[in-house]
Structures are given as structure tokens and as C-alpha cells.
N, C-alpha and C. Protein backbone atom coordinates (compact mmCIF):
# COMPACT_ATOMS: atom_id res chain seq x y z
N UNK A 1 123.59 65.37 56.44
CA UNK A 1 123.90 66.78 56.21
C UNK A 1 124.62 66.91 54.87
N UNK A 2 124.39 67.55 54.21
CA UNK A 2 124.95 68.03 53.00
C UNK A 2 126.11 69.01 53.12
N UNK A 3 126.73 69.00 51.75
CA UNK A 3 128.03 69.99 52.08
C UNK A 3 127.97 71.19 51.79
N UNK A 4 129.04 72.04 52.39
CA UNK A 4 128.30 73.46 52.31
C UNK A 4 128.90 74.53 51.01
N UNK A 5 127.47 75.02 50.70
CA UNK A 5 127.87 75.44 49.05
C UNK A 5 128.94 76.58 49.44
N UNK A 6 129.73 77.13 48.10
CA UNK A 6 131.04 78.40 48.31
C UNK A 6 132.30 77.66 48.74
N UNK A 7 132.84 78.86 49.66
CA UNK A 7 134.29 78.70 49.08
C UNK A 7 134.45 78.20 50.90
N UNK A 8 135.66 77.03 50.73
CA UNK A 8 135.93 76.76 51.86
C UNK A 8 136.28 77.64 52.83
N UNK A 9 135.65 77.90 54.14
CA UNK A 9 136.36 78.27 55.11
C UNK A 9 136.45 77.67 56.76
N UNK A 10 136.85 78.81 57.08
CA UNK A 10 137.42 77.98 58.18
C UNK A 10 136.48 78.69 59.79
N UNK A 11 135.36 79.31 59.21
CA UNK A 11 134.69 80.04 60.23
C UNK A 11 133.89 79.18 60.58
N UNK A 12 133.26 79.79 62.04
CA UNK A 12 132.46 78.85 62.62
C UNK A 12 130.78 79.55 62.12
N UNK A 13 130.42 78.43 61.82
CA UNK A 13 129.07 78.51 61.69
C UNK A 13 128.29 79.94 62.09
N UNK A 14 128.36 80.06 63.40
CA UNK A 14 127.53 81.30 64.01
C UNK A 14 128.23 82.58 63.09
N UNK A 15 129.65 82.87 62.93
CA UNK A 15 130.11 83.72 62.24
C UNK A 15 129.30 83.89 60.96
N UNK A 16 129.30 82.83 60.42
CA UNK A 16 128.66 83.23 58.83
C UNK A 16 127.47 82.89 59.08
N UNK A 17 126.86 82.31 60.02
CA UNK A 17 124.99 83.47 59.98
C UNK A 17 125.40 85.02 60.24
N UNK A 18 126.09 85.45 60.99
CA UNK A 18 126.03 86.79 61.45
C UNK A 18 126.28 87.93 60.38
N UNK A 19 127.05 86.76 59.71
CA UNK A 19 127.70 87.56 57.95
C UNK A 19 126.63 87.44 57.03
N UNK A 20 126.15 86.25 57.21
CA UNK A 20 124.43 86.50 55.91
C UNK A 20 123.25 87.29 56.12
N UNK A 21 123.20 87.21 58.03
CA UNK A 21 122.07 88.41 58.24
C UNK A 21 122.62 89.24 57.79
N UNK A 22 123.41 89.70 58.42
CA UNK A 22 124.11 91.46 58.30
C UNK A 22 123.85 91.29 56.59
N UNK A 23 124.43 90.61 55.73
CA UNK A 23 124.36 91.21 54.02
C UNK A 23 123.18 91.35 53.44
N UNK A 24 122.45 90.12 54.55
CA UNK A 24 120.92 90.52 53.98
C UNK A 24 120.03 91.68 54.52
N UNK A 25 120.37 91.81 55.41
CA UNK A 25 119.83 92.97 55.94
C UNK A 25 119.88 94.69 55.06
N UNK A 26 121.22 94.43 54.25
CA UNK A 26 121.49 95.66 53.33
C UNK A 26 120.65 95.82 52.21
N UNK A 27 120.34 94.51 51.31
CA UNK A 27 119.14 95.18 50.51
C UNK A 27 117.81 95.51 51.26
N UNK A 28 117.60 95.21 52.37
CA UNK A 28 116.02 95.40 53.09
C UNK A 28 116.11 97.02 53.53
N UNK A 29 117.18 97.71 53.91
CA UNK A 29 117.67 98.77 54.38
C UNK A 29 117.56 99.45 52.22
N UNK A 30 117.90 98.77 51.80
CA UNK A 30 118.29 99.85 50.43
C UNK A 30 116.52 99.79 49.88
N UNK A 31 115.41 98.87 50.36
CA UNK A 31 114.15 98.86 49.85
C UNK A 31 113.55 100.35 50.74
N UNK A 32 113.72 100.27 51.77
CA UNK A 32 113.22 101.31 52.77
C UNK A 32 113.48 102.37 52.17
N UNK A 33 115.05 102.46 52.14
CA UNK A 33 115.13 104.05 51.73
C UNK A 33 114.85 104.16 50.28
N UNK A 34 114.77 103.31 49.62
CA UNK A 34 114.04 103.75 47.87
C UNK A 34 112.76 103.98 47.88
N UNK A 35 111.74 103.25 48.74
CA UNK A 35 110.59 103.92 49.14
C UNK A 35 110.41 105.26 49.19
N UNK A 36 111.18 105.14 50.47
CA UNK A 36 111.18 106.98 50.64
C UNK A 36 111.99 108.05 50.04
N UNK A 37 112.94 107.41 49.28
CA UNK A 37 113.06 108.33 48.50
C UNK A 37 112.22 108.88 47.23
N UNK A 38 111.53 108.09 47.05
CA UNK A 38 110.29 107.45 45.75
C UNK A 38 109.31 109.23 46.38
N UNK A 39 108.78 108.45 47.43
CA UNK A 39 108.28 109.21 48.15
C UNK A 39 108.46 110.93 48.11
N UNK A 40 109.57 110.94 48.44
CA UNK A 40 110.21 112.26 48.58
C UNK A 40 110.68 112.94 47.13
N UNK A 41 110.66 112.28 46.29
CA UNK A 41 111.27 112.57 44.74
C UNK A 41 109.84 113.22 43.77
N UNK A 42 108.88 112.64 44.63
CA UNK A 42 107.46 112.60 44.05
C UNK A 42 107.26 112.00 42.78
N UNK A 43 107.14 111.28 43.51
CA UNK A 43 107.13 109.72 41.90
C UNK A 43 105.50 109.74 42.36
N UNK A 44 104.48 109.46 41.39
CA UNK A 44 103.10 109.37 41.60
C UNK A 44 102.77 108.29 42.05
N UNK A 45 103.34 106.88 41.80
CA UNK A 45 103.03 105.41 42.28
C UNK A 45 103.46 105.65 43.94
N UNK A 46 104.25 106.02 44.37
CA UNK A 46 104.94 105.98 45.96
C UNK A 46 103.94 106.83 46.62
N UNK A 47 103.63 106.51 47.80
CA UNK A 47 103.02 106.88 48.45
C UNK A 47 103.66 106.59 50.12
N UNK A 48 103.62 107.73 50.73
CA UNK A 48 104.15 107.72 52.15
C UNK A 48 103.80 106.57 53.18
N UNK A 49 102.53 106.59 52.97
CA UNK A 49 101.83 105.12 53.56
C UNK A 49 102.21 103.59 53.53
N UNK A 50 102.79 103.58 52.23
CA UNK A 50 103.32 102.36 51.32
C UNK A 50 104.74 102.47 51.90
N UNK A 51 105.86 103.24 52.04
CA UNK A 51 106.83 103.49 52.89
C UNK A 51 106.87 103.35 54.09
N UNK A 52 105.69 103.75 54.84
CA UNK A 52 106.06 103.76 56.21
C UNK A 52 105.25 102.09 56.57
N UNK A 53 104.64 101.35 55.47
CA UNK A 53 104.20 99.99 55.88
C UNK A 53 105.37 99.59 55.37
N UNK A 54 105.99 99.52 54.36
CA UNK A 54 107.40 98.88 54.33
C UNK A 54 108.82 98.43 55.29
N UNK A 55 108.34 99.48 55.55
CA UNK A 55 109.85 100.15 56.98
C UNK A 55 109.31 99.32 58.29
N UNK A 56 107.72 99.64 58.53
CA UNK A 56 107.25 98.62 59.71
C UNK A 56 107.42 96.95 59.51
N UNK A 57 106.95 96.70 58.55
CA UNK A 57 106.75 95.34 58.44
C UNK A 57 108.53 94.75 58.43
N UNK A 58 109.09 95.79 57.86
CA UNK A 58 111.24 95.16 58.18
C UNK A 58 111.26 95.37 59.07
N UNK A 59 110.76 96.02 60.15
CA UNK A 59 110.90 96.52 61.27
C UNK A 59 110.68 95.06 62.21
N UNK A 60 109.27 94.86 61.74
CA UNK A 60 108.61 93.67 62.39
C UNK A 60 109.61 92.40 62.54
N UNK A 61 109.94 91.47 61.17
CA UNK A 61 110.77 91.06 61.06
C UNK A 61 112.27 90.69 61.45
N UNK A 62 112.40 91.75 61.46
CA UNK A 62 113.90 92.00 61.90
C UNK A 62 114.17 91.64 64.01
N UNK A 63 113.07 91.64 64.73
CA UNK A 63 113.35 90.84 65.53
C UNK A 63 113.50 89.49 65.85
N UNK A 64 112.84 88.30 64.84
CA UNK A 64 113.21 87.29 64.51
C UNK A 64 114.18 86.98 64.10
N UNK A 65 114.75 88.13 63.40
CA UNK A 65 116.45 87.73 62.61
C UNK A 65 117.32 87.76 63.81
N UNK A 66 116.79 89.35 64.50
CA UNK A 66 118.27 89.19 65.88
C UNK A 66 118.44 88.08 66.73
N UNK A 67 116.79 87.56 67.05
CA UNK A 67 116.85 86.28 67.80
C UNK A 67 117.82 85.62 66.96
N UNK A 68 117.99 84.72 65.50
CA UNK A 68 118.34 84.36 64.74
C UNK A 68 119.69 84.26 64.98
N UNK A 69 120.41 85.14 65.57
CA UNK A 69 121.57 85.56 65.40
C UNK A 69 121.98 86.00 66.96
N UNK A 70 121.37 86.07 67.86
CA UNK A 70 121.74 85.82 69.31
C UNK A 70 121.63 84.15 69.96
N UNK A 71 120.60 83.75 69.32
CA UNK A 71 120.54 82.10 70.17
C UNK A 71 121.72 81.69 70.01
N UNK A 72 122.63 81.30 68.45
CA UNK A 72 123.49 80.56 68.39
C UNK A 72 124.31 80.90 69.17
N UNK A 73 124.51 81.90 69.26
CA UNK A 73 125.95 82.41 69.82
C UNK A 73 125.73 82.10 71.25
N UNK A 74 124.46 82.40 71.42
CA UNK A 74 124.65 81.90 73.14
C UNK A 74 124.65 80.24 74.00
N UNK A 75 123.83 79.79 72.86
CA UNK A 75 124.24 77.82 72.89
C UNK A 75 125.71 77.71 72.45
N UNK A 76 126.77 78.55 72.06
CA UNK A 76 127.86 78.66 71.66
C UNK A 76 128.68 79.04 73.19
N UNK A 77 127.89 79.57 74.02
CA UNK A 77 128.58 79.96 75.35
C UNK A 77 129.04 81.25 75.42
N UNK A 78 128.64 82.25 74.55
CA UNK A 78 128.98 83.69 74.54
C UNK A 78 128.03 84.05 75.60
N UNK A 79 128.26 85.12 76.09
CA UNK A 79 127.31 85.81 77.33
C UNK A 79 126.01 86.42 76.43
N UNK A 80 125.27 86.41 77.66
CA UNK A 80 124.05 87.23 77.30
C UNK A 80 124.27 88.46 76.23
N UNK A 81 124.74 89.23 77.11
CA UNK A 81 124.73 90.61 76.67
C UNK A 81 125.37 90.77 75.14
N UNK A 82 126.77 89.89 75.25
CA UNK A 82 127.69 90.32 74.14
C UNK A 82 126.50 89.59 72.76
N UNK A 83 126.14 88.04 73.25
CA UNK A 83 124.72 87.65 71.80
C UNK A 83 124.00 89.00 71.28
N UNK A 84 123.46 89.23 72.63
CA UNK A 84 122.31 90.67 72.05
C UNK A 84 122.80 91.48 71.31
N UNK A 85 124.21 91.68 71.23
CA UNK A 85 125.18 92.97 71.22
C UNK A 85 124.72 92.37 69.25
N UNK A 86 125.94 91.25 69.26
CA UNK A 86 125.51 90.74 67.99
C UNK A 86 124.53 90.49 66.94
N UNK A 87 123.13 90.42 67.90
CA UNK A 87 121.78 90.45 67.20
C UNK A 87 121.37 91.49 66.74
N UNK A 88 121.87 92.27 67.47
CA UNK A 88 120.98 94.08 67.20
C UNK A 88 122.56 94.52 66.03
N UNK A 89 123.24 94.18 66.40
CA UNK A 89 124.03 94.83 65.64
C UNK A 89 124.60 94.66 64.09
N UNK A 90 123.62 93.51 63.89
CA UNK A 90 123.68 92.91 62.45
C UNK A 90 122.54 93.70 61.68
N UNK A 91 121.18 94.41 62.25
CA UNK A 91 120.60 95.29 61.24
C UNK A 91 121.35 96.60 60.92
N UNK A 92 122.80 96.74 61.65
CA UNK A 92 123.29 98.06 61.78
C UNK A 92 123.49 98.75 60.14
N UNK A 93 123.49 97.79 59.26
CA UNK A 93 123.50 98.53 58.04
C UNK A 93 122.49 99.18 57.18
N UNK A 94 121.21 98.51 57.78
CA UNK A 94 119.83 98.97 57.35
C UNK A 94 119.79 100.41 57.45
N UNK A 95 120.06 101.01 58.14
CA UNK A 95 119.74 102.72 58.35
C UNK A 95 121.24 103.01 57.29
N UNK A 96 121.94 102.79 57.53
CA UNK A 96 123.08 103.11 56.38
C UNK A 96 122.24 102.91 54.77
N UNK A 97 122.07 101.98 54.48
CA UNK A 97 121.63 100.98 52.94
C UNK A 97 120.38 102.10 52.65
N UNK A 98 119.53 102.47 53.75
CA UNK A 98 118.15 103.36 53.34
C UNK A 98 118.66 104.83 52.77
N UNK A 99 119.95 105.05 53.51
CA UNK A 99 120.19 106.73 53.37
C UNK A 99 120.74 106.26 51.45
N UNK A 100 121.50 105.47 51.94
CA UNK A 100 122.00 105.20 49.92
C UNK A 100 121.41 105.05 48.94
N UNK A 101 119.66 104.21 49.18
CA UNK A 101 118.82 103.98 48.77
C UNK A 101 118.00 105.13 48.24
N UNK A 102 117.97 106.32 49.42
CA UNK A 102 117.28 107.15 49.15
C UNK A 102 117.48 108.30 48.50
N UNK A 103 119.10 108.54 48.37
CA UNK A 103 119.83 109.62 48.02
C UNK A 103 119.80 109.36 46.44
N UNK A 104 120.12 107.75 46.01
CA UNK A 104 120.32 107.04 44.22
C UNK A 104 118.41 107.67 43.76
N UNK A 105 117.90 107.29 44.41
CA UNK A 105 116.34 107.92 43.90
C UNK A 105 116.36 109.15 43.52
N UNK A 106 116.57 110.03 44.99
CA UNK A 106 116.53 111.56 44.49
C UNK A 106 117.80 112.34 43.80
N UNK A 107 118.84 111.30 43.30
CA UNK A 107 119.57 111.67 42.20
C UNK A 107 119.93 110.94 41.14
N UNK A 108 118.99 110.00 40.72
CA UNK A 108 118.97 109.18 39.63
C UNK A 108 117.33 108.46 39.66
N UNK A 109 116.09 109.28 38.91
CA UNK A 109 114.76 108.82 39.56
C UNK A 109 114.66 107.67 38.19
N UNK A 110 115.35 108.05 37.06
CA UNK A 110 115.46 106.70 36.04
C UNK A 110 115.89 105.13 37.22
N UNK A 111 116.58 105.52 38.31
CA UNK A 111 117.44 103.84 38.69
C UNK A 111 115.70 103.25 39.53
N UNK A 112 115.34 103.79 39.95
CA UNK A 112 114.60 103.73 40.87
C UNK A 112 113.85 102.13 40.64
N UNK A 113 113.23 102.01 39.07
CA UNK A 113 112.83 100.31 38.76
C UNK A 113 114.08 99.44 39.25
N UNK A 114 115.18 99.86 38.76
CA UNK A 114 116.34 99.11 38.98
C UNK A 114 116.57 98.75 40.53
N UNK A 115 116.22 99.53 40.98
CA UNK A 115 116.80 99.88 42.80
C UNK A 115 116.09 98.62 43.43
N UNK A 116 114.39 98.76 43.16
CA UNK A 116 113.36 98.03 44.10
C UNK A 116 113.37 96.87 43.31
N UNK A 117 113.75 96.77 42.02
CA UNK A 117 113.87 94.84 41.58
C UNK A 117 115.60 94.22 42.57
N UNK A 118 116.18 95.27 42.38
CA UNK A 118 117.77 94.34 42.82
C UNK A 118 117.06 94.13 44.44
N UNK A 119 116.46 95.12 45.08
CA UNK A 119 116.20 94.90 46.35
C UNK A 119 115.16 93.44 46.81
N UNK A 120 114.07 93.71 45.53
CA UNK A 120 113.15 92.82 45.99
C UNK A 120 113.43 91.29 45.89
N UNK A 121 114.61 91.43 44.58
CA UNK A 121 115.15 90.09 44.28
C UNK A 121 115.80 89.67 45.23
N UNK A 122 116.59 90.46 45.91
CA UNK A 122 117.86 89.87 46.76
C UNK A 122 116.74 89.45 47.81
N UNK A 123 115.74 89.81 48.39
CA UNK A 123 115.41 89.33 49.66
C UNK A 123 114.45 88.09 48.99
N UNK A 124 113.79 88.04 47.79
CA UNK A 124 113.10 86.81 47.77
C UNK A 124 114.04 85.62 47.63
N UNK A 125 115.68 85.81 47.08
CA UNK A 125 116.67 85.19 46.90
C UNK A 125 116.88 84.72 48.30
N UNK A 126 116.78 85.40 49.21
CA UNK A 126 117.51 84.59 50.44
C UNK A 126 116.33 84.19 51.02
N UNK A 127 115.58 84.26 50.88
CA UNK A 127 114.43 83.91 51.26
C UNK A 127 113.86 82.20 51.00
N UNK A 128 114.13 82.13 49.40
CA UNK A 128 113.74 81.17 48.69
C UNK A 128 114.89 79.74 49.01
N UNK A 129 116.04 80.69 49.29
CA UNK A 129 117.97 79.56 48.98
C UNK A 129 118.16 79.44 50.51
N UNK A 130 117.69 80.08 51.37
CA UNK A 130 118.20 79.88 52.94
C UNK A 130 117.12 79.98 54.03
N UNK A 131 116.33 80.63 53.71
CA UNK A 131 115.28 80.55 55.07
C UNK A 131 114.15 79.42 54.96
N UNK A 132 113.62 79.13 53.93
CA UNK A 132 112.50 78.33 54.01
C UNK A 132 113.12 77.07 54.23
N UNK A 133 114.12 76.59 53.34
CA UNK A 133 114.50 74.90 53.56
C UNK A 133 115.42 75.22 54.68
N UNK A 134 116.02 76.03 55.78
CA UNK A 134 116.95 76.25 56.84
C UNK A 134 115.38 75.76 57.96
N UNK A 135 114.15 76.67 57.59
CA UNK A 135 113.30 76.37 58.44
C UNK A 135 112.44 74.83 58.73
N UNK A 136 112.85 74.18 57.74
CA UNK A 136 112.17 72.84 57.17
C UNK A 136 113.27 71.94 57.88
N UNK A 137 114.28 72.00 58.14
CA UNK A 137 115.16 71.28 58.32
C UNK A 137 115.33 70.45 60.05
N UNK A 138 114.39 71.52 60.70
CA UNK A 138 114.58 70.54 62.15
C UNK A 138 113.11 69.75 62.50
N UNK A 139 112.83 69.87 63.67
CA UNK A 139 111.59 69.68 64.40
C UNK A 139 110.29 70.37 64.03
N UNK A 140 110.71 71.42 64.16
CA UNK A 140 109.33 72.44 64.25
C UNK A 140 109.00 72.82 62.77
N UNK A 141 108.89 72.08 61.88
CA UNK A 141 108.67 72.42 60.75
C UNK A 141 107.27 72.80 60.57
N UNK A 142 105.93 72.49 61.48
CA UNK A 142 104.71 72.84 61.33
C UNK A 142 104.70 74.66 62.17
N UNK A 143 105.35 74.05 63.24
CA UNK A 143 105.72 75.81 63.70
C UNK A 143 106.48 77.25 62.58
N UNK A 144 107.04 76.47 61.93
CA UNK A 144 108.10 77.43 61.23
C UNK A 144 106.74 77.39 59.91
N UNK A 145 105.78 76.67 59.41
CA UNK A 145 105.23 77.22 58.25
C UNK A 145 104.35 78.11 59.11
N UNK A 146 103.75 78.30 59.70
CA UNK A 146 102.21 78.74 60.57
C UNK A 146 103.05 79.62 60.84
N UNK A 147 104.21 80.59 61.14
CA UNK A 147 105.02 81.40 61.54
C UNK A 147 105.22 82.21 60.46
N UNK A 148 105.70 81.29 59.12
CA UNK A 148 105.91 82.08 58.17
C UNK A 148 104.52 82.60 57.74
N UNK A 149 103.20 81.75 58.02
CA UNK A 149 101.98 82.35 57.08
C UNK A 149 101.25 83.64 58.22
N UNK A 150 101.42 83.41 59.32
CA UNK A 150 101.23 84.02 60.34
C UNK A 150 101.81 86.06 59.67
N UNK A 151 103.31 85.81 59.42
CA UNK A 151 104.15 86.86 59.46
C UNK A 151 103.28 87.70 58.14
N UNK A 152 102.65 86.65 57.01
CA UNK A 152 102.00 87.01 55.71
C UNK A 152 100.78 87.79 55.78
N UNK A 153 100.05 87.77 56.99
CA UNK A 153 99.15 87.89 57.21
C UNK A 153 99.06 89.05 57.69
N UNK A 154 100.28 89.29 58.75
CA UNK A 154 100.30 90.73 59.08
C UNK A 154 101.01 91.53 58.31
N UNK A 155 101.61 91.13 56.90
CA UNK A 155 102.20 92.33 56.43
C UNK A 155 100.88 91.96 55.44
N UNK A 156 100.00 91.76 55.08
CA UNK A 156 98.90 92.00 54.33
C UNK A 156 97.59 92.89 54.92
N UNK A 157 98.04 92.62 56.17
CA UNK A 157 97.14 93.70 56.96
C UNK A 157 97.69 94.67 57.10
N UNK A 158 98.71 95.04 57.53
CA UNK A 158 99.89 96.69 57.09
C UNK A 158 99.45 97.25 55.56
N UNK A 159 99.42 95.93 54.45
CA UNK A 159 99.21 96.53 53.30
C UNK A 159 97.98 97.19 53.10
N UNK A 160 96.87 96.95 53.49
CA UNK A 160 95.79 97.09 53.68
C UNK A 160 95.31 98.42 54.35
N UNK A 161 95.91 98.47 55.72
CA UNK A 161 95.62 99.19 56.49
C UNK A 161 96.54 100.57 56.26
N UNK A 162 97.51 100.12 56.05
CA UNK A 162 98.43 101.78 55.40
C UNK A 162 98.43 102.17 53.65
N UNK A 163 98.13 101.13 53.11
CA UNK A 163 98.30 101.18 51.79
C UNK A 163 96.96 101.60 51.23
């Protein structure tokens, strides 16, 4: 095991997944609502379709994360209910991050390139630094690629089919 990058602390593990979903979850929430604000601002590239496949496919997603973030806690010995409590309650900023997302569009339509690169970066960032080699790291590493190409497949068919 390697040592862990940042600043020492003293939390337990499950805590700071619950702290990286939840932060990551805020740019995916600030992509949604720049969509639709795109959308709603009437920018000619945005299209409602392209928004509402965006929002589904985080939508999609985002139950793998809560799992993500309920198992530990419950191999940790927390109860059922209170894990779930924790899983669902780590996208809680996404509907917050969209309204902020969407409001900077329809009152700044210059930020809008700015908005969907910081967004798109931050999620290929955690994407690239924590999920793929986090997924490589146990047993199921043939499960976790066929999962990830699996997940590709249906947001290429969303793209397709709404776009």
C-alpha cells in the first residue's frame, strides 16, 4: 500500500470517501445546471435534449457512487439505514451546484466556456487520479473495466438517442 497523498489526518477512511464523493459530486451538479442554463439563455450549440441526456446519464451514475459510499460504512458496522442515509446524501449538493451553474450562465453567458471546461475537467480529474486505479486495485479488476465500458456505452446511446 502506498502512502496517502495531502495533508495528514486523522479521519477514517470512509469519512474522506464521503468527503470526495460529496466534492465531486459539485462539479457534476454545476455541469447540469450550465447545460440548462445554456439551454435556457438560448445559446444556439445547447440544446434541451443534450441537457436532459446529461442530467440522466449523472443521474445514472450516481447510484454506483451512493453504493460507493454506503458499503463502507456498513462493513464499518454502521446500520443499514443510517449507510443509505450517507449514500444518498452525498449527491445532496448536485441540485444546489446546478441552480449556481445555471443562474452564472444566465448572468454571465461570456463564463459559460469557462463553466463546462472547470466542470468537465474536474470530473475527468477524479476520474483519471481516483476511480480508475481505486478500481484496478482489488480482485475484480476485469469486472470494474467491462463496468466502466458497459457505463460508456450507455451514455453513448443517451448521446445518440437524445442528442
Amino acid at each position: 500500500m502506498t502512502a496517502a497523498e495531502g495533508i495528514k489526518t486523522h479521519w477514517q477512511r470512509s469519512r474522506l470517501l464521503i468527503l470526495a464523493i460529496t466534492l465531486h459530486n459539485f462539479p457534476e451538479g454545476l455541469a447540469v445546471g450550465v447545460a440548462f442554463g445554456a439551454v435556457a439563455a438560448g445559446l444556439p450549440a445547447a440544446t434541451l435534449s443534450g441537457a436532459i441526456a446529461l442530467a440522466i446519464g449523472i443521474g445514472i451514475q450516481n447510484f454506483p457512487e451512493g453504493i460507493a459510499v454506503a458499503m463502507p460504512l456498513r462493513a464499518e458496522g454502521m446500520s443499514r439505514w443510517k449507510s443509505f442515509f450517507y449514500g444518498q446524501s452525498s449527491a445532496l449538493v448536485e441540485p444546489v451546484a446546478a441552480v449556481l451553474g445555471a443562474s452564472i450562465v444566465l448572468l454571465a453567458r461570456t463564463a459559460l466556456p469557462y463553466a463546462l471546461s472547470f466542470a468537465a475537467g474536474a470530473m475527468v480529474f477524479v476520474v483519471i487520479e481516483e476511480l480508475i486505479p481505486e478500481s484496478q486495485s482489488g480482485s475484480n479488476t476485469d469486472l470494474a473495466t467491462t463496468s466502466a465500458m458497459a457505463g460508456f456505452v450507455v451514455m453513448m446511446m443517451l448521446d445518440v438517442a437524445l442528442g
